[in-house]
PDB file of N, CA and C in Angstrom:
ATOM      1  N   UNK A   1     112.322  35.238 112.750  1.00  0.00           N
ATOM      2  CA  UNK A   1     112.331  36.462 111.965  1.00  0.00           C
ATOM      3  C   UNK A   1     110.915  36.852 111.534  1.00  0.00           C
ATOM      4  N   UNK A   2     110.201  35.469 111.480  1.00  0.00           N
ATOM      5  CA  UNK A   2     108.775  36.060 110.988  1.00  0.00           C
ATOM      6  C   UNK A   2     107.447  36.608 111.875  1.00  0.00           C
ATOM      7  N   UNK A   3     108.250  36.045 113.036  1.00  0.00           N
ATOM      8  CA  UNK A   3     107.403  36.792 114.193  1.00  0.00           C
ATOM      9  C   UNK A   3     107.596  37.836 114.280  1.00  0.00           C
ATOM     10  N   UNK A   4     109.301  38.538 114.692  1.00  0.00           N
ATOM     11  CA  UNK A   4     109.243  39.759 114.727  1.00  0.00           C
ATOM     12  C   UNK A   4     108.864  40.839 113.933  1.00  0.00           C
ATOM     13  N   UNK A   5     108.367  40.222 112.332  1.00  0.00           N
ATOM     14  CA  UNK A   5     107.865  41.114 111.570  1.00  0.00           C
ATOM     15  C   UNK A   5     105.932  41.021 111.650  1.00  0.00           C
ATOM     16  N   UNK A   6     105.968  40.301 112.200  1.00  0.00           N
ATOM     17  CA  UNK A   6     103.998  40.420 112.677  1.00  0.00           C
ATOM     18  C   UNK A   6     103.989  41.114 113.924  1.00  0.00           C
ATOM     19  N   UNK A   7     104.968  41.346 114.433  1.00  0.00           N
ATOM     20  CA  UNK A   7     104.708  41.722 115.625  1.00  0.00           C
ATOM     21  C   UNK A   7     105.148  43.405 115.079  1.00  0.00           C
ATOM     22  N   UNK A   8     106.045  43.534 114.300  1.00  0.00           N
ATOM     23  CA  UNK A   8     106.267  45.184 114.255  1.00  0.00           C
ATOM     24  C   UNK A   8     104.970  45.477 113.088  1.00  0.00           C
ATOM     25  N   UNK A   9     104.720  44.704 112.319  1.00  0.00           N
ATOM     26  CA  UNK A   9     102.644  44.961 111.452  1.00  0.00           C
ATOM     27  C   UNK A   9     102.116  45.337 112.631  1.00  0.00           C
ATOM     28  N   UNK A  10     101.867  44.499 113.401  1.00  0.00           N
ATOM     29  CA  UNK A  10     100.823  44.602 114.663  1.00  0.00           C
ATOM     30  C   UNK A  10     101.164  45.851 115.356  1.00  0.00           C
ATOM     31  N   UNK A  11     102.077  46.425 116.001  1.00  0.00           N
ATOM     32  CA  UNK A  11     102.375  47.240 116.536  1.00  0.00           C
ATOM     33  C   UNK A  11     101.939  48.826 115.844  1.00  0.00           C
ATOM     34  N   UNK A  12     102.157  48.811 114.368  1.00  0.00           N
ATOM     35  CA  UNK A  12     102.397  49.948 113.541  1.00  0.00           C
ATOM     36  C   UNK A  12     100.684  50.058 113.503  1.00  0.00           C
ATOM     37  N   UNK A  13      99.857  48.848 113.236  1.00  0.00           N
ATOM     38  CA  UNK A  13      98.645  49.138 112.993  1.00  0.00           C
ATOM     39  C   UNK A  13      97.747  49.092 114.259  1.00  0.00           C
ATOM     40  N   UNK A  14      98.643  48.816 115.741  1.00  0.00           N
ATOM     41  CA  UNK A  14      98.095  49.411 116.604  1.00  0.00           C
ATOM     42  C   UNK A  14      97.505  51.260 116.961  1.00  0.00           C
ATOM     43  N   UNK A  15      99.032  51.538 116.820  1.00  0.00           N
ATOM     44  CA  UNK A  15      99.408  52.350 117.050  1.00  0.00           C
ATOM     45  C   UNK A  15      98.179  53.720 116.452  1.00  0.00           C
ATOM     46  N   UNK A  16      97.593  53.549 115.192  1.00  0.00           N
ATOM     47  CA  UNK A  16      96.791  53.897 114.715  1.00  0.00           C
ATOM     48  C   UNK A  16      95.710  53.747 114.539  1.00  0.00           C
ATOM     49  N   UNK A  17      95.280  52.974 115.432  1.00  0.00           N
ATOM     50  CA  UNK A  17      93.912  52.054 116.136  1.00  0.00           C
ATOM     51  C   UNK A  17      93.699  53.301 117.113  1.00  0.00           C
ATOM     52  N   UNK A  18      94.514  53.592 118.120  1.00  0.00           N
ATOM     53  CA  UNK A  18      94.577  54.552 118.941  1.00  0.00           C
ATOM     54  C   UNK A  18      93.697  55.487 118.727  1.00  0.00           C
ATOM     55  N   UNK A  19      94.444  56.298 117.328  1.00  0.00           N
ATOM     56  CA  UNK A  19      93.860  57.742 116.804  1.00  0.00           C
ATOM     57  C   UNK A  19      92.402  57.405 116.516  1.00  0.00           C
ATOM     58  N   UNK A  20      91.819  56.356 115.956  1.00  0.00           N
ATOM     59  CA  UNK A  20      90.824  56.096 115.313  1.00  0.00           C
ATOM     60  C   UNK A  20      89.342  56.063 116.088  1.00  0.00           C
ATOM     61  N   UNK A  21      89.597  56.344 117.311  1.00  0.00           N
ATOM     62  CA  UNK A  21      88.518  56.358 118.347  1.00  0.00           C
ATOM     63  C   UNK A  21      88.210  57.942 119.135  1.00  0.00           C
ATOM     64  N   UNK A  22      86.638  58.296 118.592  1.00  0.00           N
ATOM     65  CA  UNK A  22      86.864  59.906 118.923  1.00  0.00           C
ATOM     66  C   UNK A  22      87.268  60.507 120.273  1.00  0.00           C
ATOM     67  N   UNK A  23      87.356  61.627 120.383  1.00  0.00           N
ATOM     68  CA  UNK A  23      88.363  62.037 122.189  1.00  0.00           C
ATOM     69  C   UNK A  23      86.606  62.955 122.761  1.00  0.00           C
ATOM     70  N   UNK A  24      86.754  62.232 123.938  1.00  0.00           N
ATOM     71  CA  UNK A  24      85.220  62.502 124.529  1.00  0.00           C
ATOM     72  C   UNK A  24      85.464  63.911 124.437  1.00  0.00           C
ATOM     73  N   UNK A  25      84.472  65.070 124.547  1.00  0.00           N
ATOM     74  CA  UNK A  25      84.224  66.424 124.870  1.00  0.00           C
ATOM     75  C   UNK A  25      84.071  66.620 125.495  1.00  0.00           C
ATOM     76  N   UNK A  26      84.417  68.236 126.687  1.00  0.00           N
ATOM     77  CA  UNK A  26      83.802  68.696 127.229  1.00  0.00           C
ATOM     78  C   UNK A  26      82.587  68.829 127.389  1.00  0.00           C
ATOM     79  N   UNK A  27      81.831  68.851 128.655  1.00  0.00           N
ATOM     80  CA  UNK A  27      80.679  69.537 128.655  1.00  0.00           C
ATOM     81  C   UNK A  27      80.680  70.629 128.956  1.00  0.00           C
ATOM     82  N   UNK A  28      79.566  71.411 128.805  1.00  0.00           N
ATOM     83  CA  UNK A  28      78.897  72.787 128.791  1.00  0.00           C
ATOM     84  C   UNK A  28      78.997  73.617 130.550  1.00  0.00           C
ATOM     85  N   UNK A  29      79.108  72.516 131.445  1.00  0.00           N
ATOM     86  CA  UNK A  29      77.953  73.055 132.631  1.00  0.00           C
ATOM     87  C   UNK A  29      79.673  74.072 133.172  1.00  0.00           C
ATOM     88  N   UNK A  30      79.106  74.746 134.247  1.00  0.00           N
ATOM     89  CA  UNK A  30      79.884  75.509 134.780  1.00  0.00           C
ATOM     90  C   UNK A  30      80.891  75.154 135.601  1.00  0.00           C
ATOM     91  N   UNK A  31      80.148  74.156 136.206  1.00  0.00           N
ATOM     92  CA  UNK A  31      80.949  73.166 137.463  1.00  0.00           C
ATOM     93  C   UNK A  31      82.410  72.774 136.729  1.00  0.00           C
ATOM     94  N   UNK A  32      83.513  73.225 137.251  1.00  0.00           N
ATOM     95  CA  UNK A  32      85.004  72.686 136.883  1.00  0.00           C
ATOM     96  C   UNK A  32      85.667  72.535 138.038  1.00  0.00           C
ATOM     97  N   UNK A  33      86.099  70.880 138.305  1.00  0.00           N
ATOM     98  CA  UNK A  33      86.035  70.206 138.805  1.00  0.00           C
ATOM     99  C   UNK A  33      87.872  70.801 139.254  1.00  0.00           C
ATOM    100  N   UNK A  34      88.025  70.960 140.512  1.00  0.00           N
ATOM    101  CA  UNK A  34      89.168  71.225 141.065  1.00  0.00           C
ATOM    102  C   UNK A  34      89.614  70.401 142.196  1.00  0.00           C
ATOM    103  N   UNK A  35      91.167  69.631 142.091  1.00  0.00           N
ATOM    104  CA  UNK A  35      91.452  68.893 142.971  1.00  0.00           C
ATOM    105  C   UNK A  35      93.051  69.783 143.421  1.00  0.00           C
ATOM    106  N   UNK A  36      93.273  69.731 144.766  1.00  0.00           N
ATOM    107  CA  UNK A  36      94.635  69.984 145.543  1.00  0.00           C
ATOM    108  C   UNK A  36      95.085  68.760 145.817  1.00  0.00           C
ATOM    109  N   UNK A  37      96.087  68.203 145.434  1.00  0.00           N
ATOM    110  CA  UNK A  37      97.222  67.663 145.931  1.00  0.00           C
ATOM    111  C   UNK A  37      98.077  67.529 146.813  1.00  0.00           C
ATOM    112  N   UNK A  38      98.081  69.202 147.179  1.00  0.00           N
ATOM    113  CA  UNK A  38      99.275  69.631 148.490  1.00  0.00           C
ATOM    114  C   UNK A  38     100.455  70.308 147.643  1.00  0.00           C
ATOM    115  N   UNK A  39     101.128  69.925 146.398  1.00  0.00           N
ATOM    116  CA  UNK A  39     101.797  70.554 146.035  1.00  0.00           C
ATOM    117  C   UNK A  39     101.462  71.055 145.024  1.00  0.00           C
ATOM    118  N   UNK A  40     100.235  71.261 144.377  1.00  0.00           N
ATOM    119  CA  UNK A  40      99.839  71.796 143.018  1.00  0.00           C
ATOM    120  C   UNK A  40      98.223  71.641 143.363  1.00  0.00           C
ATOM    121  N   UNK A  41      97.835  72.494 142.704  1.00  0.00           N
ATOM    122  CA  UNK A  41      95.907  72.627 142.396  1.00  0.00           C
ATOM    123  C   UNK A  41      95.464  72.177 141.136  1.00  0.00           C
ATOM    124  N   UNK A  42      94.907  71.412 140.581  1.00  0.00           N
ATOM    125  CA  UNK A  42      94.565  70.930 139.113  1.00  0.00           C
ATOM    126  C   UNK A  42      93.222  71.631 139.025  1.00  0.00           C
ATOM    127  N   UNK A  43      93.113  72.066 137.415  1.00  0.00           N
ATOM    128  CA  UNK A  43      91.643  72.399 137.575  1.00  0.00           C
ATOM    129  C   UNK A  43      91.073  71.363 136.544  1.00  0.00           C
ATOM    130  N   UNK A  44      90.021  70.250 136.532  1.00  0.00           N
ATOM    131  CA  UNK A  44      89.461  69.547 135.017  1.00  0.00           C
ATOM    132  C   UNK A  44      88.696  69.847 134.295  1.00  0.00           C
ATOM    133  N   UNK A  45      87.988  68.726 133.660  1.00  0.00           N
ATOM    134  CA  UNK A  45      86.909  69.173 132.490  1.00  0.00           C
ATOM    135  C   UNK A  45      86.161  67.930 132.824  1.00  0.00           C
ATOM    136  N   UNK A  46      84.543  68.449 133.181  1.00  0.00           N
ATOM    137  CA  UNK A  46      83.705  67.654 133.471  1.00  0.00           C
ATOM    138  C   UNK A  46      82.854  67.407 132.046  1.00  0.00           C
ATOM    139  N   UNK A  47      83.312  66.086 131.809  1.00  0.00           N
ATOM    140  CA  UNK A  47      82.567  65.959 130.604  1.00  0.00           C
ATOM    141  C   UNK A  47      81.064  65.251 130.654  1.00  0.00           C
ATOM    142  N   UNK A  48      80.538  65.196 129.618  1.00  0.00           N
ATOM    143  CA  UNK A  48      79.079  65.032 129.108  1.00  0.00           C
ATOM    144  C   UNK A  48      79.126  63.555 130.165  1.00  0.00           C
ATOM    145  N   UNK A  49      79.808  62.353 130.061  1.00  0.00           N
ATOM    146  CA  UNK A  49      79.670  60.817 130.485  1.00  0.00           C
ATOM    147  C   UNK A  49      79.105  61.198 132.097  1.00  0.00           C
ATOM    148  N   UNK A  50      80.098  62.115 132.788  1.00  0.00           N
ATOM    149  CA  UNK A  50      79.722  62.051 134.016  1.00  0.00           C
ATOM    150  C   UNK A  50      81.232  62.258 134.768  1.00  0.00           C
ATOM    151  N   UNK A  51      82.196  61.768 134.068  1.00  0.00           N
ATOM    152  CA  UNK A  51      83.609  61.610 134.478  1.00  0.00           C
ATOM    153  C   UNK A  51      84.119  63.341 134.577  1.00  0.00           C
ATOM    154  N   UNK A  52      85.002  62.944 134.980  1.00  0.00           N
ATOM    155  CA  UNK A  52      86.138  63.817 135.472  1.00  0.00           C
ATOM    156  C   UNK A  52      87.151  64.230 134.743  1.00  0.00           C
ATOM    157  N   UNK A  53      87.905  64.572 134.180  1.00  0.00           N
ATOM    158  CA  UNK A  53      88.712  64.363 133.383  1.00  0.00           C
ATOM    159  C   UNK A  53      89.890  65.527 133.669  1.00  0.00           C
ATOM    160  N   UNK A  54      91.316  64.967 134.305  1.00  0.00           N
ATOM    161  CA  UNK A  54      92.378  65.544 134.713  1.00  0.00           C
ATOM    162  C   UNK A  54      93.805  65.381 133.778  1.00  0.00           C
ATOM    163  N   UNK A  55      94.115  66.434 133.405  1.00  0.00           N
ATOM    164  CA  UNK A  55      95.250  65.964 132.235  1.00  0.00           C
ATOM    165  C   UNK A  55      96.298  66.742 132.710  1.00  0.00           C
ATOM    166  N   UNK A  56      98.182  66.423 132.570  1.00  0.00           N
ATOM    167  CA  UNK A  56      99.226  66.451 132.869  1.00  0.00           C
ATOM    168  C   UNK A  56      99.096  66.978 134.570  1.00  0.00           C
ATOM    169  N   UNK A  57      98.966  66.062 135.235  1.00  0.00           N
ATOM    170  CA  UNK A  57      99.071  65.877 136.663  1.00  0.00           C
ATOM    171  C   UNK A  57      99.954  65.581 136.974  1.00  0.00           C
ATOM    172  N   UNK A  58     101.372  66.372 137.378  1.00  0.00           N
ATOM    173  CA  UNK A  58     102.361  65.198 137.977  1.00  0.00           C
ATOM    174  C   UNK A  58     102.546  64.227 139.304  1.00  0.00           C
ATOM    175  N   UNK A  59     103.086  63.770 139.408  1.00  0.00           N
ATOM    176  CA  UNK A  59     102.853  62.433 140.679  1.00  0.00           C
ATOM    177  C   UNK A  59     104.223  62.632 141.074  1.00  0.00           C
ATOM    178  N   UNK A  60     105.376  62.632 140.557  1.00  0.00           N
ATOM    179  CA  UNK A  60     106.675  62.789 141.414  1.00  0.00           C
ATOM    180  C   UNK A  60     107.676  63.795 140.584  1.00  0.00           C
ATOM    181  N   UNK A  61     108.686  63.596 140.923  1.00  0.00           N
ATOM    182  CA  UNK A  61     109.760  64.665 140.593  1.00  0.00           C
ATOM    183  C   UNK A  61     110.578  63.774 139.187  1.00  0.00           C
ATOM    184  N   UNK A  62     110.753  65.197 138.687  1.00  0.00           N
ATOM    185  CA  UNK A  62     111.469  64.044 137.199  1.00  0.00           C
ATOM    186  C   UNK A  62     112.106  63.408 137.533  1.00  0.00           C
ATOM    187  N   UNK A  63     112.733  62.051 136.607  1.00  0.00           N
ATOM    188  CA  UNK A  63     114.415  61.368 136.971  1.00  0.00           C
ATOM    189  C   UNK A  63     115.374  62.137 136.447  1.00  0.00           C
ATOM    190  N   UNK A  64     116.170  62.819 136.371  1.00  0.00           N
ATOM    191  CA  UNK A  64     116.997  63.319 136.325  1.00  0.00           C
ATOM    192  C   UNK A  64     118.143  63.523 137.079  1.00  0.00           C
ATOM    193  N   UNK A  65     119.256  63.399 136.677  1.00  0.00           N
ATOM    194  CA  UNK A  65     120.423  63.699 137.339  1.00  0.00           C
ATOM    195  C   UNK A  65     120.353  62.470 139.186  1.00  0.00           C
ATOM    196  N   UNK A  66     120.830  62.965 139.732  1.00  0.00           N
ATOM    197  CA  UNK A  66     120.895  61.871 141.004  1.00  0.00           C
ATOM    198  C   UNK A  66     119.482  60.830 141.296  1.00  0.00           C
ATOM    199  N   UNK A  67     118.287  61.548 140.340  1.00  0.00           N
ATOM    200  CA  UNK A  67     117.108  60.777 141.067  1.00  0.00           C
ATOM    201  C   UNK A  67     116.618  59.441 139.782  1.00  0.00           C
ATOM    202  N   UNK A  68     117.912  59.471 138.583  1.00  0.00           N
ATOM    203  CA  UNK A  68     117.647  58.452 137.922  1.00  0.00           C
ATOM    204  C   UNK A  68     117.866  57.223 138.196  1.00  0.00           C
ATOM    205  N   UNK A  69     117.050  55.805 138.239  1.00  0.00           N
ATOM    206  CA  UNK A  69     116.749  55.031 138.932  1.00  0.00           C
ATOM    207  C   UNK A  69     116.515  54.746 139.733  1.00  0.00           C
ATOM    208  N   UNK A  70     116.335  56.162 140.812  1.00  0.00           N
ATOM    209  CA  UNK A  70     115.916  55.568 141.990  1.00  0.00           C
ATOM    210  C   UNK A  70     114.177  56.003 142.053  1.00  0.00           C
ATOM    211  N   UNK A  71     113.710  55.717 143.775  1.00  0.00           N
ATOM    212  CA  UNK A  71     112.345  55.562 144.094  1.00  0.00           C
ATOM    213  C   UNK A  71     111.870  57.183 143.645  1.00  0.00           C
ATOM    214  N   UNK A  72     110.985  57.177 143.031  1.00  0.00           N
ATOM    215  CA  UNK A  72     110.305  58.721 142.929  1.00  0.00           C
ATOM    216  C   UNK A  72     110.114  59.309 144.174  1.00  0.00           C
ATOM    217  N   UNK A  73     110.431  60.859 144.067  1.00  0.00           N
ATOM    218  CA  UNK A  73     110.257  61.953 145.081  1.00  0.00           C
ATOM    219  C   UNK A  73     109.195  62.308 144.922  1.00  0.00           C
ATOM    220  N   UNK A  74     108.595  63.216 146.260  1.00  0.00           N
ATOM    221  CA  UNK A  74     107.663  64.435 145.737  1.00  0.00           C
ATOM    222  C   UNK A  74     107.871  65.204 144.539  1.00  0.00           C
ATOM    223  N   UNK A  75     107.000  65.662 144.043  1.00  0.00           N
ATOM    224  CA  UNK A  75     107.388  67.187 143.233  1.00  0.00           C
ATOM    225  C   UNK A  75     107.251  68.172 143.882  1.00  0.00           C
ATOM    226  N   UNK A  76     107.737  69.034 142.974  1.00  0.00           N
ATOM    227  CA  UNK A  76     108.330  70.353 143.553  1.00  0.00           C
ATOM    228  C   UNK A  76     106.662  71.414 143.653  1.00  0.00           C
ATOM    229  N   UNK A  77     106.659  71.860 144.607  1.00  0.00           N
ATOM    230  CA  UNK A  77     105.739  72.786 144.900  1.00  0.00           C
ATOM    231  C   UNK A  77     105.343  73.952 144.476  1.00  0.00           C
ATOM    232  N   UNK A  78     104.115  74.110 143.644  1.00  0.00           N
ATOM    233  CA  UNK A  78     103.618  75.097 142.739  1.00  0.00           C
ATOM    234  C   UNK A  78     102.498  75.673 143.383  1.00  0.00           C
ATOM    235  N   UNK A  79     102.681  77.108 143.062  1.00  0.00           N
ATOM    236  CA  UNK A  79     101.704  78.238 143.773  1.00  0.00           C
ATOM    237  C   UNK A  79     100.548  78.212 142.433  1.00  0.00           C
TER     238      UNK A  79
END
């Protein structure tokens, strides 16, 4: 019992460890970094470090309905 209560401390004061570290910025320059997939075009944010930075990219098709538990599909194709 006394583990599982260090372990839900630990967890709660993880969790807010998270927030506590600043979120890199954009940089300035013009260059925005665009990748195709085949079924979608992403556009990113080239930040100050040098990196790349690509956010909500999907990789397969939701689980939902017949495709829950099984192997991920493609996703669905966006203009």
């Amino acid at each position: 019992m006394m583990a599982v209560q260090i372990l839900l401390i630990l967890l709660l004061c993880a969790r807010h460890m998270v927030f506590a570290f600043p979120v890199p910025q954009p940089s300035t320059t013009d260059n925005i970094p665009t990748v195709n997939l085949g079924y979608a075009t992403y556009q990113g944010v080239a930040l100050d470090d040098g990196v790349n930075q690509f956010l909500g990219m999907r990789y397969a098709a939701p689980p939902t309905g017949n495709l829950r538990w099984r192997a991920p599909e493609d996703p669905v194709h966006e203009s």
